[in-house]
C-alpha atoms as a PDB file:
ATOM      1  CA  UNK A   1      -7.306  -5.886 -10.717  1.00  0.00           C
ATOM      2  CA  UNK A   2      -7.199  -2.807 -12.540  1.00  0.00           C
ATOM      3  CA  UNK A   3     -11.067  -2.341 -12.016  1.00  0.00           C
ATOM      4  CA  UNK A   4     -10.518  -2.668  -8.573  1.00  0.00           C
ATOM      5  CA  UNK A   5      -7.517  -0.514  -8.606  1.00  0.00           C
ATOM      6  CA  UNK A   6      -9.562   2.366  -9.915  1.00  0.00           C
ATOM      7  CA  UNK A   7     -12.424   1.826  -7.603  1.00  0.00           C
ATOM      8  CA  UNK A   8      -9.928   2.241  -4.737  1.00  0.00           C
ATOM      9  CA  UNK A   9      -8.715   5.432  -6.305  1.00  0.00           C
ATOM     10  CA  UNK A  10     -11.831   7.050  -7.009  1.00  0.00           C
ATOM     11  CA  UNK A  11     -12.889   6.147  -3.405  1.00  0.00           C
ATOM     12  CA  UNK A  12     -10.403   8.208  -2.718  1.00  0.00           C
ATOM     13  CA  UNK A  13     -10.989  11.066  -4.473  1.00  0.00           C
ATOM     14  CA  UNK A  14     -14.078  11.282  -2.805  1.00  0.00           C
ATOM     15  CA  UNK A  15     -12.993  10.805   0.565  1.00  0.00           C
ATOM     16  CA  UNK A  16      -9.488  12.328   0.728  1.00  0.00           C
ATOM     17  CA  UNK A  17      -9.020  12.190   4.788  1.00  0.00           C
ATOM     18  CA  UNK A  18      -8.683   8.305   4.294  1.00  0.00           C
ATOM     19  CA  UNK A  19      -5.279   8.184   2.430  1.00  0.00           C
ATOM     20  CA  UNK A  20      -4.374   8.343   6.107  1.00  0.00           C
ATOM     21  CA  UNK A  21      -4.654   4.739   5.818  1.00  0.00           C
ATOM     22  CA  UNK A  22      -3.011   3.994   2.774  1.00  0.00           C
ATOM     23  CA  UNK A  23       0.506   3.246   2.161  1.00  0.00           C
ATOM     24  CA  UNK A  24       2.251   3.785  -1.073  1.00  0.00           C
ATOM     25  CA  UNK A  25       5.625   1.866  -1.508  1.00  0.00           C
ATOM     26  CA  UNK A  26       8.417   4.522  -2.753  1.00  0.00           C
ATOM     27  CA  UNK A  27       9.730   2.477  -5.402  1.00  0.00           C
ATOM     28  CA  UNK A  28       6.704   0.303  -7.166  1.00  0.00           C
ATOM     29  CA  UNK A  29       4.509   2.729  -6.039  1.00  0.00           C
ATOM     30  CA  UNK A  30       1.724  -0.006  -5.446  1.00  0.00           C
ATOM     31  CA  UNK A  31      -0.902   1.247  -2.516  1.00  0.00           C
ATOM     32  CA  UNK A  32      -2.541  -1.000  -0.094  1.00  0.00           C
ATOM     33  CA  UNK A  33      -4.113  -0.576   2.982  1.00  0.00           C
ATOM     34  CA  UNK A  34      -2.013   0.236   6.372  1.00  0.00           C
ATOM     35  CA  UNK A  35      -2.031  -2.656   8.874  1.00  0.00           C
ATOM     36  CA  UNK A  36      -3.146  -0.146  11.783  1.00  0.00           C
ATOM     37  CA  UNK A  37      -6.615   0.255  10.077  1.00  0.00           C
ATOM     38  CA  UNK A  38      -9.100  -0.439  12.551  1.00  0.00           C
ATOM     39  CA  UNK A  39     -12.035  -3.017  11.872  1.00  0.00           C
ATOM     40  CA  UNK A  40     -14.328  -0.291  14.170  1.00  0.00           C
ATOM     41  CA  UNK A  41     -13.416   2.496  11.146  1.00  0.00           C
ATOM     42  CA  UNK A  42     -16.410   3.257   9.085  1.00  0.00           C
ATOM     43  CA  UNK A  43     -14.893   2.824   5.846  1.00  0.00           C
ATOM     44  CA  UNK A  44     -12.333  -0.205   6.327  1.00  0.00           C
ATOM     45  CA  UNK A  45     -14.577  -2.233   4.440  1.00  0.00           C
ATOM     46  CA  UNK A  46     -14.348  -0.236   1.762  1.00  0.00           C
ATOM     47  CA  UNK A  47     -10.711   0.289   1.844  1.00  0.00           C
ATOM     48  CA  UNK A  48     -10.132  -3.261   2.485  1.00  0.00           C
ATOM     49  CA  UNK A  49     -12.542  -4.322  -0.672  1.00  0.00           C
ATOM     50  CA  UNK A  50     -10.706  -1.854  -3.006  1.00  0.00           C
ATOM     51  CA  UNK A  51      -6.719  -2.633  -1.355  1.00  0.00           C
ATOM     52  CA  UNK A  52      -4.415  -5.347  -0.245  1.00  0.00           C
ATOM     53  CA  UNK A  53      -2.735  -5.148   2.898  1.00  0.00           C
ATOM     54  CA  UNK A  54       0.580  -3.061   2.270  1.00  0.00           C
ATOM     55  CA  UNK A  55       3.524  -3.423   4.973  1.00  0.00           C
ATOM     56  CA  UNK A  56       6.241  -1.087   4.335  1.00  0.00           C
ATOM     57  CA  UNK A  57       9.258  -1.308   6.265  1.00  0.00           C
ATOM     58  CA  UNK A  58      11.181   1.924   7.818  1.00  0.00           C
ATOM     59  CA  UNK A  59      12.873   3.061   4.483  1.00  0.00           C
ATOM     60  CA  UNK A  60       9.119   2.666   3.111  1.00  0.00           C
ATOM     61  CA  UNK A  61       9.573  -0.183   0.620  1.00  0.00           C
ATOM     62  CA  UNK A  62       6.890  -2.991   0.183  1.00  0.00           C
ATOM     63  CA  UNK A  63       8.264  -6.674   0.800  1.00  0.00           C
ATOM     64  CA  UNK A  64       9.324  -7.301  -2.852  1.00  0.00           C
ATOM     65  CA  UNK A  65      10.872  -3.905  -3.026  1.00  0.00           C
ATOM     66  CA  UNK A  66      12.889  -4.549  -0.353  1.00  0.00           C
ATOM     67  CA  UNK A  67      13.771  -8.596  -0.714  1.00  0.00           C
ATOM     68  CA  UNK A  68      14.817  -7.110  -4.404  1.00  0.00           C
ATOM     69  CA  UNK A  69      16.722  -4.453  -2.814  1.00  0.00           C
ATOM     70  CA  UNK A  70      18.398  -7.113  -0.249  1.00  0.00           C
ATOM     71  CA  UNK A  71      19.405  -9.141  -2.996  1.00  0.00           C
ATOM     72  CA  UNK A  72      21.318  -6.840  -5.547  1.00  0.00           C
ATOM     73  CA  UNK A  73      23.060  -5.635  -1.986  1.00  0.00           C
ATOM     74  CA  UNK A  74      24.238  -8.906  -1.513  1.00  0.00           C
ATOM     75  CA  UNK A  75      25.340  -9.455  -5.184  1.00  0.00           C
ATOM     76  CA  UNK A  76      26.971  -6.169  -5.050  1.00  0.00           C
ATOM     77  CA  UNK A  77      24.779  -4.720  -7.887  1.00  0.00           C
ATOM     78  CA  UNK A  78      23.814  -1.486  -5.763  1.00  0.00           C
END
């Protein structure tokens, strides 16, 4: 994974106008690939071969961010 990870990255670095399409979750700061990316888009192979598909939701937290988040809320832990 980290292999990959560092493929993805240096993919980046060469092609900068395509963190566009990647999402970055605000508190695990894991990246993936945005949902919108568009199977006609020259390099969503790539990005898809190098990412995981990353939802975020509207505070930008990834699913386990935000279940984690939901649960200490309900605990009162917050």
């Amino acid at each position: 994974m980290t292999t990959q990870r560092n493929d993805g990255l240096l993919y980046l670095d060469m092609y900068p106008g395509l963190r566009k399409w990647i999402n970055q979750c605000v508190t695990c700061q894991r990246l993936g690939y945005r949902l919108e990316l568009a199977d006609e888009h020259v390099a969503a192979h790539n990005l898809r071969s190098c990412f995981a598909e990353l939802a975020l939701n509207d505070q930008g937290l990834c699913d386990q961010c935000a279940a984690a988040f939901e649960a200490r809320t309900q605990t009162g832990d917050a």
